[in-house]
C-alpha atoms as a PDB file:
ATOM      1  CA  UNK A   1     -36.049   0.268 -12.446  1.00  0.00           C
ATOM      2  CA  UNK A   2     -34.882   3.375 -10.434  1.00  0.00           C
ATOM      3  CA  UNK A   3     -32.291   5.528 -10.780  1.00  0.00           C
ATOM      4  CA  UNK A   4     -29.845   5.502  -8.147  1.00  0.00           C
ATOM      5  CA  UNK A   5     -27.446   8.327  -7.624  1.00  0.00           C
ATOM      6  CA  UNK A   6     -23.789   6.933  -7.582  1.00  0.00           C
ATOM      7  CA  UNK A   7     -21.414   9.868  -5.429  1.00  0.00           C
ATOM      8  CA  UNK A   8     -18.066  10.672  -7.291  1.00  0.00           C
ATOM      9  CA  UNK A   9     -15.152   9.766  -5.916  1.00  0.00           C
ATOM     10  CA  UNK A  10     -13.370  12.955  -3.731  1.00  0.00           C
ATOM     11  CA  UNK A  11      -9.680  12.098  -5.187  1.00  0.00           C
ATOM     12  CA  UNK A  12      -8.216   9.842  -8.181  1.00  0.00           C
ATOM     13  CA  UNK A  13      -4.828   8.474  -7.487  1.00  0.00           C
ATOM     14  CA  UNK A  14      -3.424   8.308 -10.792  1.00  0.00           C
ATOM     15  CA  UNK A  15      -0.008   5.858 -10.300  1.00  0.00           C
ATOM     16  CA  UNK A  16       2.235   5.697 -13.473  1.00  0.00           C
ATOM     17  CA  UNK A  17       2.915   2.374 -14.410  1.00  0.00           C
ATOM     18  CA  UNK A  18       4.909   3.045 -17.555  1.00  0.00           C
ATOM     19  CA  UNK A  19       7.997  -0.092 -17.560  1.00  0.00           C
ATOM     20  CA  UNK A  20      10.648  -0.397 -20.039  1.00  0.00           C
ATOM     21  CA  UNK A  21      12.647  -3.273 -21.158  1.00  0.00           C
ATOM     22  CA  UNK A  22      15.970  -3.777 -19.541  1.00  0.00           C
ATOM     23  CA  UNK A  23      18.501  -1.459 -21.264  1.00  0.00           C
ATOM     24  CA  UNK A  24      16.611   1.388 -22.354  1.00  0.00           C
ATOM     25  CA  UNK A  25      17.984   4.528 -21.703  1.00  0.00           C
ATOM     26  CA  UNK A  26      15.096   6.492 -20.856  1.00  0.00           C
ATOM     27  CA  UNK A  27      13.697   6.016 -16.685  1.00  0.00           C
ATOM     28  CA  UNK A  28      10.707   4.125 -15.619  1.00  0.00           C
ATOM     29  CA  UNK A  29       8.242   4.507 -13.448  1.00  0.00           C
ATOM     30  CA  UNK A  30       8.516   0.784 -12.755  1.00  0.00           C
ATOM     31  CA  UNK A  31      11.538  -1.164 -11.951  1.00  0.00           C
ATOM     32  CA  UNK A  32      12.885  -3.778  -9.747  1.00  0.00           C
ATOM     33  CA  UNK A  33      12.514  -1.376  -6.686  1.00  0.00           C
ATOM     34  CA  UNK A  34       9.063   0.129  -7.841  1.00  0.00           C
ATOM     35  CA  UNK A  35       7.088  -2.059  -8.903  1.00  0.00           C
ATOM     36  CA  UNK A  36       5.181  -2.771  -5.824  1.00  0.00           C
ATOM     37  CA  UNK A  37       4.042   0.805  -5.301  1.00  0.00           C
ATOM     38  CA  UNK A  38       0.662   0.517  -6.966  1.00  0.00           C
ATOM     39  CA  UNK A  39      -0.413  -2.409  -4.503  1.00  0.00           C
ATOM     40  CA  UNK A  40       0.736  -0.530  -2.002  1.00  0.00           C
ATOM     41  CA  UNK A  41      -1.119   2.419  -2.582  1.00  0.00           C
ATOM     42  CA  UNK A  42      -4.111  -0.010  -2.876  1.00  0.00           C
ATOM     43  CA  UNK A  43      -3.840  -1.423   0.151  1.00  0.00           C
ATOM     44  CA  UNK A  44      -3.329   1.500   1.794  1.00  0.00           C
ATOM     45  CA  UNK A  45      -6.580   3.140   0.547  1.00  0.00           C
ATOM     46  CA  UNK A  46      -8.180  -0.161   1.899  1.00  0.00           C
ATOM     47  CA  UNK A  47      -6.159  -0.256   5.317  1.00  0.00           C
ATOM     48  CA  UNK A  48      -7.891   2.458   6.230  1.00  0.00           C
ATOM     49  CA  UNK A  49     -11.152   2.503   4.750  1.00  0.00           C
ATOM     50  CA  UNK A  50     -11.203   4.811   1.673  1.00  0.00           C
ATOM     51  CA  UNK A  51     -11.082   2.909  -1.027  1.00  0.00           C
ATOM     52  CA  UNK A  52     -14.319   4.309  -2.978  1.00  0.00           C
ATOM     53  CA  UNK A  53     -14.363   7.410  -2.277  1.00  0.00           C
ATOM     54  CA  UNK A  54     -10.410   7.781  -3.075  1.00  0.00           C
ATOM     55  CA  UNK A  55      -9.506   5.844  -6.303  1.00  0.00           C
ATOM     56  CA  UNK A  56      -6.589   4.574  -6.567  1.00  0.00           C
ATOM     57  CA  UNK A  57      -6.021   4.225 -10.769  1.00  0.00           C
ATOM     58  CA  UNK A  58      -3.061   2.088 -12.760  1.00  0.00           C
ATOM     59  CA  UNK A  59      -1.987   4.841 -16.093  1.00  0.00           C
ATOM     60  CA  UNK A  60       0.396   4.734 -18.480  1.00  0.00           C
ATOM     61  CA  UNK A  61       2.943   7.180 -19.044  1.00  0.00           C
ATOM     62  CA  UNK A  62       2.639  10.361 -17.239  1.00  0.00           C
ATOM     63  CA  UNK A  63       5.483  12.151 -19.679  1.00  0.00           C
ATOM     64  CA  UNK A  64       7.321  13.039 -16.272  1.00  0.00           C
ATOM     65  CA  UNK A  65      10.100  10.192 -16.452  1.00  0.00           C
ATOM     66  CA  UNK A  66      12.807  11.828 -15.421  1.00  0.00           C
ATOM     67  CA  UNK A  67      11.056  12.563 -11.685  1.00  0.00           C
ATOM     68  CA  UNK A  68       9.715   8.831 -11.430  1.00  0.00           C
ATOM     69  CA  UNK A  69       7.878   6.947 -10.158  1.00  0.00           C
ATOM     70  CA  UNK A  70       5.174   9.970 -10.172  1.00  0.00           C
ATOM     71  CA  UNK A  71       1.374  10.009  -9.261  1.00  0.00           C
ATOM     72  CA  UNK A  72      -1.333  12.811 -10.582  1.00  0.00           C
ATOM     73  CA  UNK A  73      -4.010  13.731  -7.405  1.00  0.00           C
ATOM     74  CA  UNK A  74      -6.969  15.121  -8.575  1.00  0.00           C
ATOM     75  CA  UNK A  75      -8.389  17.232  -8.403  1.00  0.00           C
ATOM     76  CA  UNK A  76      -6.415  19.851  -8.557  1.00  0.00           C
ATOM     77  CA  UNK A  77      -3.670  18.377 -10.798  1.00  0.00           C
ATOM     78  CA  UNK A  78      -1.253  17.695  -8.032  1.00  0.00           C
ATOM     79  CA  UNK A  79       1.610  15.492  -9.431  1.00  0.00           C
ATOM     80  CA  UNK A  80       3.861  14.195  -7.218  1.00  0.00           C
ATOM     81  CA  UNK A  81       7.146  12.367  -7.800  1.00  0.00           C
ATOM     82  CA  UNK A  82      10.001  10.402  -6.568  1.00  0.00           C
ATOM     83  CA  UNK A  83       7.641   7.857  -5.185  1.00  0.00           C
ATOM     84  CA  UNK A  84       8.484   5.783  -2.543  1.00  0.00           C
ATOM     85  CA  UNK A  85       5.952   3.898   0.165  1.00  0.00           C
ATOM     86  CA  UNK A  86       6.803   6.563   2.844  1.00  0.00           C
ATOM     87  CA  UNK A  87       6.227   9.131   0.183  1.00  0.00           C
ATOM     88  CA  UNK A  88       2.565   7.720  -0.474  1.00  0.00           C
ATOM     89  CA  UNK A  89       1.851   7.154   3.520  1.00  0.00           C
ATOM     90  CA  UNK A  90       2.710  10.983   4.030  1.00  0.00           C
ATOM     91  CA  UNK A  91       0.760  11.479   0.787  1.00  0.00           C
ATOM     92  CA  UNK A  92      -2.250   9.907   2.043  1.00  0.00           C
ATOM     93  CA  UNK A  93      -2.439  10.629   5.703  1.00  0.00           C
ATOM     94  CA  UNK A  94      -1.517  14.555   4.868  1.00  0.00           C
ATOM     95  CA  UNK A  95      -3.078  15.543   1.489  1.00  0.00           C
ATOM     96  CA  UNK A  96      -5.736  12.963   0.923  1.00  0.00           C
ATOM     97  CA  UNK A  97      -7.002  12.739   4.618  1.00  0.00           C
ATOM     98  CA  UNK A  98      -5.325  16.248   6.021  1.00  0.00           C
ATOM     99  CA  UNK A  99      -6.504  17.991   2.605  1.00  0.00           C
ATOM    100  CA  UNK A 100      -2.892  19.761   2.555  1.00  0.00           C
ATOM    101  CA  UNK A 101      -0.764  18.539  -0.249  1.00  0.00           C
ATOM    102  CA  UNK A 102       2.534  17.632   0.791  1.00  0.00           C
ATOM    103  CA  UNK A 103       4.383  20.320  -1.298  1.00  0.00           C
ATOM    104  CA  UNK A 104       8.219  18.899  -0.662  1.00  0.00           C
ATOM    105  CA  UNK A 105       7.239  16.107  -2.942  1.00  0.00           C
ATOM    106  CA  UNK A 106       5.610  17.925  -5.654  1.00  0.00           C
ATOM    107  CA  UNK A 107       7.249  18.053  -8.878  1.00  0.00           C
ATOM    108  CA  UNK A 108       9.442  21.005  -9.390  1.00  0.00           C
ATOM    109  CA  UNK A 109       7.241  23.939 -10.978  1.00  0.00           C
ATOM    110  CA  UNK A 110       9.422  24.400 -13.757  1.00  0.00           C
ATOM    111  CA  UNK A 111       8.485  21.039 -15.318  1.00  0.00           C
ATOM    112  CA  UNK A 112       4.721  21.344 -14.164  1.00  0.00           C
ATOM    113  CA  UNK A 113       3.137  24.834 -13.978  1.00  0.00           C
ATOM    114  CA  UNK A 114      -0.101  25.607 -15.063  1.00  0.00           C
ATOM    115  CA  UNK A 115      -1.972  23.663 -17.940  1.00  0.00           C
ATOM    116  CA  UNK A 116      -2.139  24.357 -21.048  1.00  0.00           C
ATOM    117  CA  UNK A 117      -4.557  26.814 -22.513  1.00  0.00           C
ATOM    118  CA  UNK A 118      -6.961  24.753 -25.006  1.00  0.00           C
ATOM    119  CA  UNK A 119      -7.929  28.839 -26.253  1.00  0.00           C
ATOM    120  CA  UNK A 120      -5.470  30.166 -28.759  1.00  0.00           C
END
């Protein structure tokens, strides 16, 4: 048997899908209005041909609920937030496609700067 050489993918989609039951007080990434996002996503990628080499991946929590629903690009650790599907059209066709991220839906740099150092 040979081995074959499988590329990488050149972005991960990373689309919270953190619910909560009806009544909690803390936001969701899913809701009534939101939870058809990830399909849409999906379907986009597929629409126009790039599903494979852009993955589009369900996650849990992102710990961003306040901004939701909120998607992590990588590379490059590009979360953006407020989700809606003419969010993730712009998102695609501009940062995915246009390789400029579409920094008026980033998340605010107060609440996501640079990562955290794993060197103390």
């Amino acid at each position: 048997m040979e081995n074959a050489s499988m590329p990488q993918p050149t972005f991960f989609m990373f689309k919270c899908e953190q619910s909560a039951p009806p009544g909690m007080p803390k936001p969701a990434c899913v809701n009534e209005q939101t939870q058809d996002l990830f399909n849409y996503l999906a379907q986009n990628l597929m629409q126009k041909g790039i599903m494979g080499p852009v993955q589009a991946v369900r996650t849990a929590c992102l710990g961003r609920c306040q901004f939701g629903p909120v998607m992590l690009v990588e590379p490059g650790h590009y979360m953006y937030c407020q989700l809606s599907k003419e969010k993730i059209d712009k998102i695609i066709d501009n940062h995915i496609l246009g390789k400029e991220p579409v920094t008026e839906y980033l998340m605010p740099e107060q609440y996501w700067s640079e990562p955290i150092s794993l060197v103390k």
